[in-house]
C-alpha atoms as a PDB file:
ATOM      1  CA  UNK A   1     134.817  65.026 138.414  1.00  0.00           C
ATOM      2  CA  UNK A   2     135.514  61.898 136.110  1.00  0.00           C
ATOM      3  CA  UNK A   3     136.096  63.227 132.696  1.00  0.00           C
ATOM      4  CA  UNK A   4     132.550  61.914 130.195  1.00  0.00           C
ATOM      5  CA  UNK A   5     133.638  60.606 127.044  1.00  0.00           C
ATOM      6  CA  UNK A   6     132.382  62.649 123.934  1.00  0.00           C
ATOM      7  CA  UNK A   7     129.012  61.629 122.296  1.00  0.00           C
ATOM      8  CA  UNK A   8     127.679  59.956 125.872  1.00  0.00           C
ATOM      9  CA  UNK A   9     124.168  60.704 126.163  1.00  0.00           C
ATOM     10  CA  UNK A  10     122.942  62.304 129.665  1.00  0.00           C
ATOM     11  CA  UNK A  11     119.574  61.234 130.922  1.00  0.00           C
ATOM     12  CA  UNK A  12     118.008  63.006 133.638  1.00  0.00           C
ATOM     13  CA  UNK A  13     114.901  61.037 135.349  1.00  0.00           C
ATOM     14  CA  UNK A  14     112.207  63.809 135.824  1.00  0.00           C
ATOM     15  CA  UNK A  15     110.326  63.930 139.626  1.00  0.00           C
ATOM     16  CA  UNK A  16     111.787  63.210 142.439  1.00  0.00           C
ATOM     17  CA  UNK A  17     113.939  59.859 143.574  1.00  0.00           C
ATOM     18  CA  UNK A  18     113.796  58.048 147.300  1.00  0.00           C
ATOM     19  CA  UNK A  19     117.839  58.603 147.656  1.00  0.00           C
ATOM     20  CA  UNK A  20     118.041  55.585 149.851  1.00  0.00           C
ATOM     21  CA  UNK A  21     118.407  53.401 146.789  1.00  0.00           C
ATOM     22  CA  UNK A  22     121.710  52.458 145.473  1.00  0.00           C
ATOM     23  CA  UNK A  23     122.964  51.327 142.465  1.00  0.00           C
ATOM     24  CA  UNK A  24     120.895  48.582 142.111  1.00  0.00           C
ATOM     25  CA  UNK A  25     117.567  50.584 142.971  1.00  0.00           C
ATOM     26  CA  UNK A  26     118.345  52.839 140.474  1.00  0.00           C
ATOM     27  CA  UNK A  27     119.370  50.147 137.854  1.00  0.00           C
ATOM     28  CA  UNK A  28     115.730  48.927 137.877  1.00  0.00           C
ATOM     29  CA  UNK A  29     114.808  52.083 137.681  1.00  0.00           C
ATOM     30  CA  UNK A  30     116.605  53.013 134.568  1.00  0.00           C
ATOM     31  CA  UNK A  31     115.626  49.650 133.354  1.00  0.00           C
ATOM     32  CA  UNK A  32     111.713  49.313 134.372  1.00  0.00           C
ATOM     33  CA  UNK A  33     110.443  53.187 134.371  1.00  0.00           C
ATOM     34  CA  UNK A  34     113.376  55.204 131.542  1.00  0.00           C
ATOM     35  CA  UNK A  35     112.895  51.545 129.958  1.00  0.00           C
ATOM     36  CA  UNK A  36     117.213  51.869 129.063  1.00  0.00           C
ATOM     37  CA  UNK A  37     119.742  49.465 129.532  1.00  0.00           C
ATOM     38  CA  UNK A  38     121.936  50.879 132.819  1.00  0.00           C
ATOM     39  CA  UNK A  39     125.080  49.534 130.997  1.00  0.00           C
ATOM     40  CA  UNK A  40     124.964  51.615 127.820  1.00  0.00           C
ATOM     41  CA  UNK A  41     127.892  53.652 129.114  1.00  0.00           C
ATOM     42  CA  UNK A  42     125.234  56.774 129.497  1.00  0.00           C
ATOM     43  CA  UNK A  43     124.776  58.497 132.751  1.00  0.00           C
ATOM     44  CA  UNK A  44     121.509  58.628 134.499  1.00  0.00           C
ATOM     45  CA  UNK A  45     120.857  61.062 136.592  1.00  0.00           C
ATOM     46  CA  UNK A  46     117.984  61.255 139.646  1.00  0.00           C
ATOM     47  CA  UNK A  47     117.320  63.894 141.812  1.00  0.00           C
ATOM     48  CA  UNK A  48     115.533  64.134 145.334  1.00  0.00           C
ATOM     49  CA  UNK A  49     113.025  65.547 146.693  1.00  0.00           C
ATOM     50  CA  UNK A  50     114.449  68.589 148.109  1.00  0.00           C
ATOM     51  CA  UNK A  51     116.350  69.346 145.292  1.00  0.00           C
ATOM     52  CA  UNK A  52     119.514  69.263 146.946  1.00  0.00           C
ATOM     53  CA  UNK A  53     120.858  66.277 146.199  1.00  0.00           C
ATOM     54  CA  UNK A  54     121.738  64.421 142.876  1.00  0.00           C
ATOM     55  CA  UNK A  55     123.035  60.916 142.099  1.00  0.00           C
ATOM     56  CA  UNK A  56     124.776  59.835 138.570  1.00  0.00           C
ATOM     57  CA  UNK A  57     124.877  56.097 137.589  1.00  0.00           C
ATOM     58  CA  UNK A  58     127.038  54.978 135.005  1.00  0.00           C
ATOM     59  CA  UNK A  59     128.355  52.085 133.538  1.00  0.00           C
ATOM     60  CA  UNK A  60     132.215  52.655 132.340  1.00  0.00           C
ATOM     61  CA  UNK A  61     132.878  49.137 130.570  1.00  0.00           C
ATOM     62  CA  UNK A  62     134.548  48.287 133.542  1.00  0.00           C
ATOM     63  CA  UNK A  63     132.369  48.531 136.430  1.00  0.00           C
ATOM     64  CA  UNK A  64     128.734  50.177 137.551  1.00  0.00           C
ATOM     65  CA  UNK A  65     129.971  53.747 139.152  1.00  0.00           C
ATOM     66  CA  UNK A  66     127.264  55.947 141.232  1.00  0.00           C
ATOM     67  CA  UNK A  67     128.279  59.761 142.097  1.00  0.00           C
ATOM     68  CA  UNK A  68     126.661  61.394 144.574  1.00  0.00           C
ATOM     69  CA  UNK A  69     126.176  65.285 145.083  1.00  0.00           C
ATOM     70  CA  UNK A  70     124.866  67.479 147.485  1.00  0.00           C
ATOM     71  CA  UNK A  71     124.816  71.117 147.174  1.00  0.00           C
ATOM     72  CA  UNK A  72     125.445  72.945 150.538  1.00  0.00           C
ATOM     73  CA  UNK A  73     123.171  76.136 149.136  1.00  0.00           C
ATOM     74  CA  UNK A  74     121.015  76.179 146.251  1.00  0.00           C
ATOM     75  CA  UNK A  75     118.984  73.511 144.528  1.00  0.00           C
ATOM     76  CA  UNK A  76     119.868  71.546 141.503  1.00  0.00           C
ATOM     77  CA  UNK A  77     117.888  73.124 138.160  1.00  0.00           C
ATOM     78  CA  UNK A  78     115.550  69.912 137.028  1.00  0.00           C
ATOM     79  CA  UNK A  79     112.971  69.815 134.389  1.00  0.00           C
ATOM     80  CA  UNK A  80     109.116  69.804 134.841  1.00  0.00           C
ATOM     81  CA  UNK A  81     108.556  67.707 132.078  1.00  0.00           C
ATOM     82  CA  UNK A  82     106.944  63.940 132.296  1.00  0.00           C
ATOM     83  CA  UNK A  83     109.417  60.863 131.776  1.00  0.00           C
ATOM     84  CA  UNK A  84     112.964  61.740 130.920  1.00  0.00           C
ATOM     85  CA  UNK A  85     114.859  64.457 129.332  1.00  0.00           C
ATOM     86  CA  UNK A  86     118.627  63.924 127.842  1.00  0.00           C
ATOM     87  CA  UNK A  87     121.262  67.271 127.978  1.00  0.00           C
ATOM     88  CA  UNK A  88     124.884  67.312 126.907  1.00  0.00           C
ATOM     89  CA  UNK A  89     127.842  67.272 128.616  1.00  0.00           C
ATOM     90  CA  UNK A  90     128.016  70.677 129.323  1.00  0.00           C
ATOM     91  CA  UNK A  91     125.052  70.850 130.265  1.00  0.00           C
ATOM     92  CA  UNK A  92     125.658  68.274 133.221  1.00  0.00           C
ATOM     93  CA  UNK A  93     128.724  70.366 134.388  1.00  0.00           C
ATOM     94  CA  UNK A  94     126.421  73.640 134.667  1.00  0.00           C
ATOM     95  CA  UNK A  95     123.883  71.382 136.655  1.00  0.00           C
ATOM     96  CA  UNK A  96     126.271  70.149 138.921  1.00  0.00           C
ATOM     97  CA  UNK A  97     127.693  73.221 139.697  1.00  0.00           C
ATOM     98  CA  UNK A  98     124.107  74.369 140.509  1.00  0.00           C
ATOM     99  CA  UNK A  99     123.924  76.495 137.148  1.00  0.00           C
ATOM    100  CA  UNK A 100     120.965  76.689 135.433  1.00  0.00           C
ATOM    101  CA  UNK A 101     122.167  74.749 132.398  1.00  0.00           C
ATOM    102  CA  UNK A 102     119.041  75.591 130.840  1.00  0.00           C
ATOM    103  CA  UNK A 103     119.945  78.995 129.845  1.00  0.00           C
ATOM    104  CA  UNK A 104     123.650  79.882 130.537  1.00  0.00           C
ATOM    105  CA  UNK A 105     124.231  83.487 130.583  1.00  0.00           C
ATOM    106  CA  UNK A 106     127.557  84.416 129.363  1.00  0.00           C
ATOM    107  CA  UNK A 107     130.187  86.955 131.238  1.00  0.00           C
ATOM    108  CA  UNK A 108     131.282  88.710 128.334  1.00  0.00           C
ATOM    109  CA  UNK A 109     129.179  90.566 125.611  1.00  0.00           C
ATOM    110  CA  UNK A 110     130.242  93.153 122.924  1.00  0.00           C
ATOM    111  CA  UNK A 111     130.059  96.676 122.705  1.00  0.00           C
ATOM    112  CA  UNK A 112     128.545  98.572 120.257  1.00  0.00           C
ATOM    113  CA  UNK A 113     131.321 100.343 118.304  1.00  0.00           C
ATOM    114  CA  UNK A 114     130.763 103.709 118.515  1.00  0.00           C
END
C-alpha cells in the first residue's frame, strides 16, 4: 500500500457502488452526490454491493490514482449511516485488512497486580 500523507481526510461513500465505473464514474460521484472536489488530495472510498470489494480514488498532485481491493474471505466493515462518513488513516488500514476499524480490539491488556 501507498503510504497516505498525515492530516489527509478519508471519505467513505455509504451504500453500495456499481464497480463497473472507473475513475471518472466515481469522480462525478464524489463531485455530484459527496458534493467534494475529487482533487483535494483526500481518498474516497466506495464499496460494492457484496461487500467484498472496495475501490480508493485519490488525487496525489500528480495524477488521479484508483486502488482496487477484493477480499478473498470476509466482507469489508462499512457504515449504515446516510451520505458519507470520514475515518483516519488508521482506520483505512484496519478496513482494508478486513478489520473492523470501528472498534479495534487490542492483543495485549494488563494484569491486575496481585
Amino acid at each position: 500500500m501507498i503510504s497516505i500523507p498525515s492530516g489527509v481526510k478519508v471519505w467513505l461513500a455509504t451504500g453500495y457502488t456499481d464497480m463497473r465505473k472507473g475513475f471518472p464514474g466515481l469522480s462525478l460521484m464524489v463531485q455530484e452526490t459527496l458534493k467534494r472536489d475529487p482533487q483535494t488530495g483526500y481518498l474516497f472510498c466506495f464499496r460494492g454491493r457484496q461487500g467484498d470489494l472496495i475501490k480508493v480514488i485519490w488525487h496525489d498532485g500528480q495524477g488521479a490514482c484508483l486502488f482496487t481491493k477484493k477480499l478473498e474471505r470476509g466482507r469489508f466493515i462499512w457504515p449504515s449511516a446516510d451520505g458519507t462518513v470520514v475515518i483516519t488513516p488508521a482506520q483505512l488500514g484496519y478496513l482494508l485488512e478486513g478489520i473492523d476499524w470501528r472498534m479495534p480490539q487490542k492483543t495485549w491488556r494488563p494484569s491486575s497486580a496481585g
